[in-house]
C-alpha atoms as a PDB file:
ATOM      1  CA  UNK A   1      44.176  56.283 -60.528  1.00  0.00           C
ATOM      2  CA  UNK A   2      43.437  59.975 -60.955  1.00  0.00           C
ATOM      3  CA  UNK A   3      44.990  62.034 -58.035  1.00  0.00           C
ATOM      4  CA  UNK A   4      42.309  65.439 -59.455  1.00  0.00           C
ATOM      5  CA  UNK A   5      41.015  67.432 -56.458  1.00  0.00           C
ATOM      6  CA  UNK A   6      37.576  67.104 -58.318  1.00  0.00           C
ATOM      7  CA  UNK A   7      38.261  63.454 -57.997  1.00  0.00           C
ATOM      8  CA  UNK A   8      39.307  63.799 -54.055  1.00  0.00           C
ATOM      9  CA  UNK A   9      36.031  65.492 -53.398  1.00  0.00           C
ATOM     10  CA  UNK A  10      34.050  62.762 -54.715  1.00  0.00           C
ATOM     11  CA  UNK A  11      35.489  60.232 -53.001  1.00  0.00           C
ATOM     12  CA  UNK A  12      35.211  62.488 -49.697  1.00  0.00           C
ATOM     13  CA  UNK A  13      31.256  62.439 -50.988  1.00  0.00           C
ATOM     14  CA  UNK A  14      31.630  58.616 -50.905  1.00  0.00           C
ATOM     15  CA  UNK A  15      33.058  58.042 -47.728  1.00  0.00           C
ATOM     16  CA  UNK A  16      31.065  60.482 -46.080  1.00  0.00           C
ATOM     17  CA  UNK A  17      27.171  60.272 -48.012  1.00  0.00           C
ATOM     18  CA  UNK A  18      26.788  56.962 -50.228  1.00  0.00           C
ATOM     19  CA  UNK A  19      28.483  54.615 -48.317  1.00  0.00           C
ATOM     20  CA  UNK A  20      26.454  55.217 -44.852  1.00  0.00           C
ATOM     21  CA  UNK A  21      22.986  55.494 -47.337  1.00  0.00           C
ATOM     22  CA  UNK A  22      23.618  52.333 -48.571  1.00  0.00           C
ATOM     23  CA  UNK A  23      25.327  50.098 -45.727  1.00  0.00           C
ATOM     24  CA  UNK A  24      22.014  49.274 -44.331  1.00  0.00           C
ATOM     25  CA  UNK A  25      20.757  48.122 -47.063  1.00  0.00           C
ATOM     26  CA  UNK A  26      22.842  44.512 -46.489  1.00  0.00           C
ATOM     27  CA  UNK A  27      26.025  43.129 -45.949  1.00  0.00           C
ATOM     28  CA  UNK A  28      28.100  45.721 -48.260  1.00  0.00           C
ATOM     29  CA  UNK A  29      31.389  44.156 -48.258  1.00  0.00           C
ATOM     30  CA  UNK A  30      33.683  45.742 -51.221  1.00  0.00           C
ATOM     31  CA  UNK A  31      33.444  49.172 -53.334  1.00  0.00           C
ATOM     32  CA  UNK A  32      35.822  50.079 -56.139  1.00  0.00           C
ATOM     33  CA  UNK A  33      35.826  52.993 -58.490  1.00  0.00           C
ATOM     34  CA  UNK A  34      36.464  52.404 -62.286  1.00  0.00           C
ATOM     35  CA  UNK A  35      35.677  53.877 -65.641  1.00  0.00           C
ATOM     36  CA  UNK A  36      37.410  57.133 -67.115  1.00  0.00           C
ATOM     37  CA  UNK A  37      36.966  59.819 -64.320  1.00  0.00           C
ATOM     38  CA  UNK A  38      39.117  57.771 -62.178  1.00  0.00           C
ATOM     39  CA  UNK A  39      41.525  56.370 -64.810  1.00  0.00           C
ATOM     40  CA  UNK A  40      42.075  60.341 -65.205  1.00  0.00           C
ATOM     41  CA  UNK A  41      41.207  60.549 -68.724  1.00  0.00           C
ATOM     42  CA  UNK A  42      38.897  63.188 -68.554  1.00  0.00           C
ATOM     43  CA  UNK A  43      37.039  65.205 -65.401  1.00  0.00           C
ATOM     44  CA  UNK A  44      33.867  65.984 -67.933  1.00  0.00           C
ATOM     45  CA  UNK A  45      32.338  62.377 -67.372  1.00  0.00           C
ATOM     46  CA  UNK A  46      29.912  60.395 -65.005  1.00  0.00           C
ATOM     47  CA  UNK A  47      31.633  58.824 -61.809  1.00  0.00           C
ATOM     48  CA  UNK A  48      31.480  55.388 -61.991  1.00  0.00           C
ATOM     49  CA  UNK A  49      31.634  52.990 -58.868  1.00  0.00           C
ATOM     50  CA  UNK A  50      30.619  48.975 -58.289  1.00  0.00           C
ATOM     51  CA  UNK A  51      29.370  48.034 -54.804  1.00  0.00           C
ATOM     52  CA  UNK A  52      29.587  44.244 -54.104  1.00  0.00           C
ATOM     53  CA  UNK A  53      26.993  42.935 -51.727  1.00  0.00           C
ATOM     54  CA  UNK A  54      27.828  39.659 -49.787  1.00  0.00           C
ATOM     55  CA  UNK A  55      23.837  38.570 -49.701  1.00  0.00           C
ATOM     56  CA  UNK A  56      22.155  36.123 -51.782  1.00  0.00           C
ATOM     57  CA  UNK A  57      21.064  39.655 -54.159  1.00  0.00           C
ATOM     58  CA  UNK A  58      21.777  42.827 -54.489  1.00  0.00           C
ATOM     59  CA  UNK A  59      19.166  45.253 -52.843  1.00  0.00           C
ATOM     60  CA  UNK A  60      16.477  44.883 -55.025  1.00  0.00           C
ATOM     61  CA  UNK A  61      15.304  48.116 -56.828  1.00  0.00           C
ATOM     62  CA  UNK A  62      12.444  48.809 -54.161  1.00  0.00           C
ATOM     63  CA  UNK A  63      14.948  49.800 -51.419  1.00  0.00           C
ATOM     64  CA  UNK A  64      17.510  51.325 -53.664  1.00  0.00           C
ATOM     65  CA  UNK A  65      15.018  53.592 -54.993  1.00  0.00           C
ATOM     66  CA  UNK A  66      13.516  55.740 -52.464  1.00  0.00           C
ATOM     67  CA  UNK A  67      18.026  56.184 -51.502  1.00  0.00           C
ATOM     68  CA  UNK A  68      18.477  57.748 -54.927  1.00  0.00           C
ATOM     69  CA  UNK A  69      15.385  59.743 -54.508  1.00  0.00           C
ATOM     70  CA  UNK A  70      17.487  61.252 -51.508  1.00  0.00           C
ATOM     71  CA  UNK A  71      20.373  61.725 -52.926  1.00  0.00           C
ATOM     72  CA  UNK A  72      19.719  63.228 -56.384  1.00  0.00           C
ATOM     73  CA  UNK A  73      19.533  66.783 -56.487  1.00  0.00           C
ATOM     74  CA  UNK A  74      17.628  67.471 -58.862  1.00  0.00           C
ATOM     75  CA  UNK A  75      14.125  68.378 -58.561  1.00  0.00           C
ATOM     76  CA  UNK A  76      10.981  66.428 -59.894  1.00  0.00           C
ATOM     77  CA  UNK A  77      13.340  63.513 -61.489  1.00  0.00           C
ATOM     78  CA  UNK A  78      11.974  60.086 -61.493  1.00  0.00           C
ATOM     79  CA  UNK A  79      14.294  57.662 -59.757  1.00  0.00           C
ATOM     80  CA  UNK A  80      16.531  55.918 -62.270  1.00  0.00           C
ATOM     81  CA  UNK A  81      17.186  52.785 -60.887  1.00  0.00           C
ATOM     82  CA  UNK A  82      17.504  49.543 -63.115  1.00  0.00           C
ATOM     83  CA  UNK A  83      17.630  45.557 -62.418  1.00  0.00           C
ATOM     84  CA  UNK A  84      17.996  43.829 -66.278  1.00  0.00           C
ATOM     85  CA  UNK A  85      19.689  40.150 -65.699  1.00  0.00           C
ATOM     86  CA  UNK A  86      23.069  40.829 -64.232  1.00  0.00           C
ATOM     87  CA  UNK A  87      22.969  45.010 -64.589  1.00  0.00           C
ATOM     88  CA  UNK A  88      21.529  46.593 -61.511  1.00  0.00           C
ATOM     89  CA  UNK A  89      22.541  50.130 -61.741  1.00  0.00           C
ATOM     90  CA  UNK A  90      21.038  53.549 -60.687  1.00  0.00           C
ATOM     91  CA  UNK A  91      21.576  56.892 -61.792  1.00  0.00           C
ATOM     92  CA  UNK A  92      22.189  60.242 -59.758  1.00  0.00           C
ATOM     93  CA  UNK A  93      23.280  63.496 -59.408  1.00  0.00           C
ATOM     94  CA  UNK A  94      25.511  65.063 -55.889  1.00  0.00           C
ATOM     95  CA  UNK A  95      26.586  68.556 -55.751  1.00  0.00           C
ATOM     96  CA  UNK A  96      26.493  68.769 -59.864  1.00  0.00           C
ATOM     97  CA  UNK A  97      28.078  65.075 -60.557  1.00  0.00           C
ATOM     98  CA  UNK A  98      26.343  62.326 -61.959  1.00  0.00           C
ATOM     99  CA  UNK A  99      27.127  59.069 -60.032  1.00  0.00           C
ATOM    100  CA  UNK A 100      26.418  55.417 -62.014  1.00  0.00           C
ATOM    101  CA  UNK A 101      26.135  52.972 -59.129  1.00  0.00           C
ATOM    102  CA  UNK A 102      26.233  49.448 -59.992  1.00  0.00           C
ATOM    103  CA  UNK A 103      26.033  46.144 -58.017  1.00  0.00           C
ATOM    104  CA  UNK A 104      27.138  42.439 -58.153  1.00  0.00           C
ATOM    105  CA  UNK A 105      26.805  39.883 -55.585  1.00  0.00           C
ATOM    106  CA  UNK A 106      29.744  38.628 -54.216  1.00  0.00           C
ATOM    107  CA  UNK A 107      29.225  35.161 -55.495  1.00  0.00           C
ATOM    108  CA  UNK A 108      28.753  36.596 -59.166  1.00  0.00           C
ATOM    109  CA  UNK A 109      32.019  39.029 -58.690  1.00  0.00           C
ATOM    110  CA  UNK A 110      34.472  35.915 -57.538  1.00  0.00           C
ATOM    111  CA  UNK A 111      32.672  33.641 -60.415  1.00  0.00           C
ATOM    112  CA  UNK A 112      33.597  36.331 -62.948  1.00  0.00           C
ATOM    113  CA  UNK A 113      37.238  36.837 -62.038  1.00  0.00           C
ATOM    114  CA  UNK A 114      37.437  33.073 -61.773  1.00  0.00           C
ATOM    115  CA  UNK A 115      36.360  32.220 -64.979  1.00  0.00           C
ATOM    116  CA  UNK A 116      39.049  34.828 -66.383  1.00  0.00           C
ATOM    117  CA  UNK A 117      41.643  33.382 -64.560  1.00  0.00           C
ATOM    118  CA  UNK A 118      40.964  29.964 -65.708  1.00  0.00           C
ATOM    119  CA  UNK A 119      40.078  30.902 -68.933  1.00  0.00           C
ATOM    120  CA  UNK A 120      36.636  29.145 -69.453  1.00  0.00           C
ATOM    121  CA  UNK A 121      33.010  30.153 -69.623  1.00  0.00           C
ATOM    122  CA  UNK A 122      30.964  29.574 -66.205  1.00  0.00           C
ATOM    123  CA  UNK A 123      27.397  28.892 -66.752  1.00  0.00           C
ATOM    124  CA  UNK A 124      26.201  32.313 -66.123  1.00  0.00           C
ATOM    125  CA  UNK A 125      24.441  34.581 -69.182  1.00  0.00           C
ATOM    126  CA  UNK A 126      25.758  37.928 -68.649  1.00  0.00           C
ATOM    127  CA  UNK A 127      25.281  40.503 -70.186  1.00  0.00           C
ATOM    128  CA  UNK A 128      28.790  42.307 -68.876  1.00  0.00           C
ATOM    129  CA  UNK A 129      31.790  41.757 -70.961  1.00  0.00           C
ATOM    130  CA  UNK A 130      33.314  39.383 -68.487  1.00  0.00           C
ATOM    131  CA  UNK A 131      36.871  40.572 -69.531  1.00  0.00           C
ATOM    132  CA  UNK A 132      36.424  44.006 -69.566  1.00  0.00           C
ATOM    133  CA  UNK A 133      34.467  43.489 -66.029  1.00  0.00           C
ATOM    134  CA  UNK A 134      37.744  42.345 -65.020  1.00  0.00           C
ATOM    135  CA  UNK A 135      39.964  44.933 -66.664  1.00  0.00           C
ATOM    136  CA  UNK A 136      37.801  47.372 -64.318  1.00  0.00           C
ATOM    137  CA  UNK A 137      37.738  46.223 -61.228  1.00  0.00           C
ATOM    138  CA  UNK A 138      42.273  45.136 -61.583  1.00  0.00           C
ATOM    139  CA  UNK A 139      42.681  48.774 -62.706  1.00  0.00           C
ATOM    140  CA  UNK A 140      39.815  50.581 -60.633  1.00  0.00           C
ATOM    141  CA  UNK A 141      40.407  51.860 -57.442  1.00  0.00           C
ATOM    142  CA  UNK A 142      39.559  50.200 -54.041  1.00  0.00           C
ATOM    143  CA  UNK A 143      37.595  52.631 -51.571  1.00  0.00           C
ATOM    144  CA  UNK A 144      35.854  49.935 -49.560  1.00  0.00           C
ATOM    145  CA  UNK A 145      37.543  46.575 -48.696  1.00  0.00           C
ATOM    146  CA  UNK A 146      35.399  45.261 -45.543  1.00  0.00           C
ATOM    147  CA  UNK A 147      37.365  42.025 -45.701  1.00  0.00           C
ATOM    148  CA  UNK A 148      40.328  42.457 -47.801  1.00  0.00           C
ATOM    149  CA  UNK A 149      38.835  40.507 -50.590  1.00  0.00           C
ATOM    150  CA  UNK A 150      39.097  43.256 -52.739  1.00  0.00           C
ATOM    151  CA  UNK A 151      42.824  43.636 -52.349  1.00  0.00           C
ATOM    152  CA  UNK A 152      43.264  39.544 -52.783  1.00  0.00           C
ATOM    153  CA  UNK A 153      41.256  39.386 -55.904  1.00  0.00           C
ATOM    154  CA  UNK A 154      43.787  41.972 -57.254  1.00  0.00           C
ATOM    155  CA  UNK A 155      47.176  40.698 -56.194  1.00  0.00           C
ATOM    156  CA  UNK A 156      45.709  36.856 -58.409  1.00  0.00           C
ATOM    157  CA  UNK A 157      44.686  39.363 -61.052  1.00  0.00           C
ATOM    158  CA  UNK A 158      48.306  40.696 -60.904  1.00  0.00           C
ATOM    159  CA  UNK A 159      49.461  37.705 -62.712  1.00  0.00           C
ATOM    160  CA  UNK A 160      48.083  37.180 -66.362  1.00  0.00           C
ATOM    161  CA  UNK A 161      46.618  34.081 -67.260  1.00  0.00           C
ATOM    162  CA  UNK A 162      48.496  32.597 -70.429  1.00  0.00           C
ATOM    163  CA  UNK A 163      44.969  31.331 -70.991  1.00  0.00           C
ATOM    164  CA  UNK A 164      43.955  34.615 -71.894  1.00  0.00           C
ATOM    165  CA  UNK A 165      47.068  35.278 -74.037  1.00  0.00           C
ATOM    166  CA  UNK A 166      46.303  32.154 -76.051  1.00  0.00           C
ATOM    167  CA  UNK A 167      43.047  32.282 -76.367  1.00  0.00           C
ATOM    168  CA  UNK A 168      42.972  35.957 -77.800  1.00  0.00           C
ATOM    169  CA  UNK A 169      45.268  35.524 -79.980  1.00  0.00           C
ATOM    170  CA  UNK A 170      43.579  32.635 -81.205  1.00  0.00           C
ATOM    171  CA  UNK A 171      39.981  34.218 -82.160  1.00  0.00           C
ATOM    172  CA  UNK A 172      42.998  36.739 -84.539  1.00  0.00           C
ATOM    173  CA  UNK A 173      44.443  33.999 -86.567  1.00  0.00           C
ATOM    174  CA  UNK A 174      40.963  31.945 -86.728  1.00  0.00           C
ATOM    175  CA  UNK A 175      39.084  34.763 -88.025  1.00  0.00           C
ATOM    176  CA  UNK A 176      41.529  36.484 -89.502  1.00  0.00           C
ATOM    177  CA  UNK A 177      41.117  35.733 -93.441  1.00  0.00           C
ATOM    178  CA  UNK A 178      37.389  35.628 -93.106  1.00  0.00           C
ATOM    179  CA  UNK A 179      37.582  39.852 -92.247  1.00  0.00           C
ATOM    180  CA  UNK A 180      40.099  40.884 -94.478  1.00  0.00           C
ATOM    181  CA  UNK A 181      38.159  39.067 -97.680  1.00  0.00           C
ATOM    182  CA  UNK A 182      34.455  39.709 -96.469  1.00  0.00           C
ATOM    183  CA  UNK A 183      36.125  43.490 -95.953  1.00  0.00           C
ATOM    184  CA  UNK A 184      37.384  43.734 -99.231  1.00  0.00           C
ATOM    185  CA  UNK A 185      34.203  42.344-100.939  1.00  0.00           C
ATOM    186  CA  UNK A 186      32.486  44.990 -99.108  1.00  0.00           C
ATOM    187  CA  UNK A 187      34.580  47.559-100.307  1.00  0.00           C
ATOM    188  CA  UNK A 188      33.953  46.073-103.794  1.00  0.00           C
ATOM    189  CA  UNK A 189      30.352  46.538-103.402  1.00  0.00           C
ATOM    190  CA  UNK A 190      31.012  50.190-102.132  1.00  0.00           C
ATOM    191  CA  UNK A 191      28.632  48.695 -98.489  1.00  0.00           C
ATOM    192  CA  UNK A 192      29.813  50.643 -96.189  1.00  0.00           C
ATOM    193  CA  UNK A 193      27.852  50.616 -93.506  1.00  0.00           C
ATOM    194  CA  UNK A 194      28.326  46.207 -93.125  1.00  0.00           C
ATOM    195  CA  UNK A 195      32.039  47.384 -93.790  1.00  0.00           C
ATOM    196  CA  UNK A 196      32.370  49.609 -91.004  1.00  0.00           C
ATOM    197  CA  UNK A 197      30.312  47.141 -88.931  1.00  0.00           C
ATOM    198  CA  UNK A 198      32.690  44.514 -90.019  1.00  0.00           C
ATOM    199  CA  UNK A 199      35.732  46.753 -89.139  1.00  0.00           C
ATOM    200  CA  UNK A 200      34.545  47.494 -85.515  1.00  0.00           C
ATOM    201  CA  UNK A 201      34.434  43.657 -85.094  1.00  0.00           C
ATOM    202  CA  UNK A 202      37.873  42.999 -86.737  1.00  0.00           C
ATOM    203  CA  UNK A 203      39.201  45.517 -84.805  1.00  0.00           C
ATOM    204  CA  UNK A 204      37.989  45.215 -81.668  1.00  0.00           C
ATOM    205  CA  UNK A 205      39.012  41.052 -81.711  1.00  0.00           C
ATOM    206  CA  UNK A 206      42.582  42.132 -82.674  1.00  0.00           C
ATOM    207  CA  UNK A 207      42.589  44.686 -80.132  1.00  0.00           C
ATOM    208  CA  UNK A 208      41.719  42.445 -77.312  1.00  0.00           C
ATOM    209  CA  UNK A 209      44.021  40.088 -78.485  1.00  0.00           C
ATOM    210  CA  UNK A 210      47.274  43.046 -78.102  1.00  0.00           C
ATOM    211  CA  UNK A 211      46.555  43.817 -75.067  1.00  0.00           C
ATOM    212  CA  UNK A 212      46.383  40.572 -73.767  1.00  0.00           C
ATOM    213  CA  UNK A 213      49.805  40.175 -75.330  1.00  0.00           C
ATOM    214  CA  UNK A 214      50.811  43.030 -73.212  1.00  0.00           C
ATOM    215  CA  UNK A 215      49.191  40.996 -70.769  1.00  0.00           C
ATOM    216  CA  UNK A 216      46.355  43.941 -70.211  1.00  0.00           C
ATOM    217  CA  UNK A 217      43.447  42.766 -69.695  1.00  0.00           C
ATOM    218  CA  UNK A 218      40.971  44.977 -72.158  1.00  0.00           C
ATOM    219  CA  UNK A 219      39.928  47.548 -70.914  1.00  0.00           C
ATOM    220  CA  UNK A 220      36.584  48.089 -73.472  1.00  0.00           C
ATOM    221  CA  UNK A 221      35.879  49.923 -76.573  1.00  0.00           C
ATOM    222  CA  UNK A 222      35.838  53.434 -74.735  1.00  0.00           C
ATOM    223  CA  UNK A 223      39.125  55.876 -74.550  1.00  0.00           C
ATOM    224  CA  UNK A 224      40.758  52.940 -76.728  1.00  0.00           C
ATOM    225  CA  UNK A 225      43.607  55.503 -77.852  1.00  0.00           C
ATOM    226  CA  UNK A 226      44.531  56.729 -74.293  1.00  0.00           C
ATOM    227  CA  UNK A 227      44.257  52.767 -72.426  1.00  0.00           C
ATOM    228  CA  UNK A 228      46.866  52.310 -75.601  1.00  0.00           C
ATOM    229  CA  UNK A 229      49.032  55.100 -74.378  1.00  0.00           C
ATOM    230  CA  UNK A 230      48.811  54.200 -70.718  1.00  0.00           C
ATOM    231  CA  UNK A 231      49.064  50.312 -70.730  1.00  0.00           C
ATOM    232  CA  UNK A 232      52.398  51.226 -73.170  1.00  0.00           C
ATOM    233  CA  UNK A 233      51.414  49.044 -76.341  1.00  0.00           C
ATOM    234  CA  UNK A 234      53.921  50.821 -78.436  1.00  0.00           C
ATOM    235  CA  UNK A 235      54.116  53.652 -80.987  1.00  0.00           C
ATOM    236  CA  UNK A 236      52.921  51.241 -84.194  1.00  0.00           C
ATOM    237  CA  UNK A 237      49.874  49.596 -82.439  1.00  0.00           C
ATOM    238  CA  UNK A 238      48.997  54.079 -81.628  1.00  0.00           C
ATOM    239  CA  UNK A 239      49.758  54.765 -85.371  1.00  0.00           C
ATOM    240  CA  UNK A 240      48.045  51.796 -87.114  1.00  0.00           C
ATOM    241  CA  UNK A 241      44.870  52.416 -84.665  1.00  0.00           C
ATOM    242  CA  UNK A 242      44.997  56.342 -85.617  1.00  0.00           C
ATOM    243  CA  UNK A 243      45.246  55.520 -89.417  1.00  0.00           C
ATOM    244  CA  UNK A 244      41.896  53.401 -88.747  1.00  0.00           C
ATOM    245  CA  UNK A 245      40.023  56.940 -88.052  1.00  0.00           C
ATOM    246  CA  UNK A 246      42.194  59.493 -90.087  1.00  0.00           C
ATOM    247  CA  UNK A 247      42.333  57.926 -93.487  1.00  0.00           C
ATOM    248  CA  UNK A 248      42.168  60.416 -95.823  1.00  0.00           C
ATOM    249  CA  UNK A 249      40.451  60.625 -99.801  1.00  0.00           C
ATOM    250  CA  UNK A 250      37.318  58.823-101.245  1.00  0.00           C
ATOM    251  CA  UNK A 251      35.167  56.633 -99.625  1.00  0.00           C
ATOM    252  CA  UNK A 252      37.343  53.783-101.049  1.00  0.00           C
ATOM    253  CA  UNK A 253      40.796  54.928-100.443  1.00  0.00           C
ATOM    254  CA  UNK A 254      39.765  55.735 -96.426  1.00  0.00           C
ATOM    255  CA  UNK A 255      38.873  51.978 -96.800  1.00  0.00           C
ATOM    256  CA  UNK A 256      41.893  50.580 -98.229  1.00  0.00           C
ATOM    257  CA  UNK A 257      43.826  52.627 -95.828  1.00  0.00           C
ATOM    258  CA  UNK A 258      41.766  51.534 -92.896  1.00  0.00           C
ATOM    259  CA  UNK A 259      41.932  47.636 -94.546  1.00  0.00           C
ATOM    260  CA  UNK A 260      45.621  48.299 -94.240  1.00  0.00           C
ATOM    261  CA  UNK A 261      45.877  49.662 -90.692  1.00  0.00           C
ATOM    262  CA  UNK A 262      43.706  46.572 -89.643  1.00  0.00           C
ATOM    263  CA  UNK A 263      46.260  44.020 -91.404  1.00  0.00           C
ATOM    264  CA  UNK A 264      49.512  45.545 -89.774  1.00  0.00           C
ATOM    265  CA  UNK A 265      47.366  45.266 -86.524  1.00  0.00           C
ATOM    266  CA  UNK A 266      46.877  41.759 -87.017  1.00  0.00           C
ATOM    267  CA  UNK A 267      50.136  41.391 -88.231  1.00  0.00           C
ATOM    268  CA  UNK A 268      51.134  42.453 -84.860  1.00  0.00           C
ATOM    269  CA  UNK A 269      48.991  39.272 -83.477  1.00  0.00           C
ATOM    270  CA  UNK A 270      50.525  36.903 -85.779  1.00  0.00           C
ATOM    271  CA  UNK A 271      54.028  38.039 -85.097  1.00  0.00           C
ATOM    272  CA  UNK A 272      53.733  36.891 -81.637  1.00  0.00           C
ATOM    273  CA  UNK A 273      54.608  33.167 -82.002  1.00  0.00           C
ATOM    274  CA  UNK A 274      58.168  34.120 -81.823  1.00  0.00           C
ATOM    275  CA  UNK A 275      57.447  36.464 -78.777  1.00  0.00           C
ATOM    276  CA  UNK A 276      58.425  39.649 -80.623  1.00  0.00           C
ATOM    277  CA  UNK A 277      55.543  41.561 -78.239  1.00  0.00           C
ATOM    278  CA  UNK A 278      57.099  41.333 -74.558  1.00  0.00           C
ATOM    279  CA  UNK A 279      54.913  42.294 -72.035  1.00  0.00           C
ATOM    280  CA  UNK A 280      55.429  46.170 -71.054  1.00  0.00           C
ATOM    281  CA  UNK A 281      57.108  47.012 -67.975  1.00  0.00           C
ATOM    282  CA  UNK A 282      56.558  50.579 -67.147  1.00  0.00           C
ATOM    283  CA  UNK A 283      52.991  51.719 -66.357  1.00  0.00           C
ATOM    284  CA  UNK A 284      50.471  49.303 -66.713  1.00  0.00           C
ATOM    285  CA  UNK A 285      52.317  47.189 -64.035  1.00  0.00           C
ATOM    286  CA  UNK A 286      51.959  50.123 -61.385  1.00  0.00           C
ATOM    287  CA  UNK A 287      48.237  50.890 -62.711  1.00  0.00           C
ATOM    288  CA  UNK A 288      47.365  46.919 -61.995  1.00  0.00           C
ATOM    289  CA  UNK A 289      48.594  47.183 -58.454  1.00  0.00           C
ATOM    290  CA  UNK A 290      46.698  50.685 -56.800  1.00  0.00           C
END
């Protein structure tokens, strides 16, 4: 996590202003920080946090509402504060920082992590990525462990499921020849906006399926370049993923070259039967553990 002093003083604003506001709202029993302010990836973003409520529900948007009314600074601002299936989230501003404050029941945070570690599907619809739920709270930062659930959730998280590995790599090799061709008629055609949709989809499969190799678990579409850097993927997964976005020429030759970047990626994937990828040792091990 990000050691800033910008970063210090809004966790000092935590401890000190949300944390009281919202304890009375029910049994508040674990808070974490996550997202890219406190990975340290940039201090020009929104602070995100996830409070985890050991009740039945989260407080339901008619108590949380007249809190952010308090809080927020600014003047004459309608209360952002929204319940949609499993996102209940509100919006606000302290001291010139917007804060994104979501929730999760306790039951719904311990199925989620479960169904990671055992590598099936519960029966809940969500609309959360359950992995990349997971990649935030193992690599997010504990501020409020009531019962030390928080910390116990993170030392089973320490060890990656093989379930994961295998079933990431998996959704690579099945899908595999189905991108590459439908990508190259696309290209034929000259379609390029279903070819870059296509691409984001290839990619983002193959992606997963590295860092799970790395045994990471993926940590979402956003700051893809720097999580690649920090969780230590290696120098030709950070070339092949910069040649996806600097491909130079024509319309078509950025294409091949991207086509090309994609297949090296998944060659990557592929490669792994032998166990050529070995899971990194240096920082992702002591980012899984703060």
């Amino acid at each position: 996590m990000s050691s800033s002093p910008r970063l210090e003083t809004h966790r000092t604003t935590l401890r000190e202003r949300l944390l009281p506001a919202y304890e009375p709202l029910g049994q508040l029993t674990l808070v974490y920080l996550l997202g890219s302010l406190a990975s340290g990836y940039t201090e020009d973003a929104d602070l995100d946090l996830m409070m985890v409520w050991d009740d039945t529900e989260v407080p339901p948007a008619a108590q949380r509402e007249p809190l952010v009314s308090r809080l927020d600074e600014r003047a004459g601002v309608s209360p952002f504060v929204l319940d949609y299936r499993d996102i209940h989230l509100e919006r606000y501003v302290i001291d010139r920082q917007e804060y994104n404050v979501a929730h999760q029941t306790l039951a719904s945070f311990e199925s989620l992590l479960q169904s990671i570690l055992d590598g099936k599907r519960d029966s809940t619809e969500r609309v959360l990525d359950p992995l990349v739920a997971t990649a935030g709270f193992a690599y997010g930062e504990l501020v409020w462990d009531r019962k030390n659930i928080g910390q116990q959730w993170k030392s089973r998280l320490n060890t990656f499921p093989p379930v994961v590995k295998q079933d990431c790599r998996r959704a690579v090799l099945a899908h595999r020849q189905a991108y590459l061709t439908d990508l190259r008629i696309l290209m034929g055609r000259a379609d390029w906006f279903k070819f870059h949709c296509t691409l984001v989809e290839a990619v983002r499969t193959t992606l997963r399926a590295l860092f799970a190799l790395h045994e990471v678990y993926y940590p979402g579409d956003k700051w893809l370049r720097q999580s690649i850097i920090r969780f230590g993927l290696g120098e030709e997964v950070l070339t092949c993923f910069g040649r996806l976005f600097e491909a130079q020429g024509s319309a078509l030759e950025r294409a091949s070259e991207q086509h090309a970047a994609l297949l090296r990626l998944m060659d990557l994937v592929e490669e792994d039967e032998a166990g050529k990828l070995q899971p990194c040792k240096g920082e992702h091990v002591s980012a899984k553990r703060e």
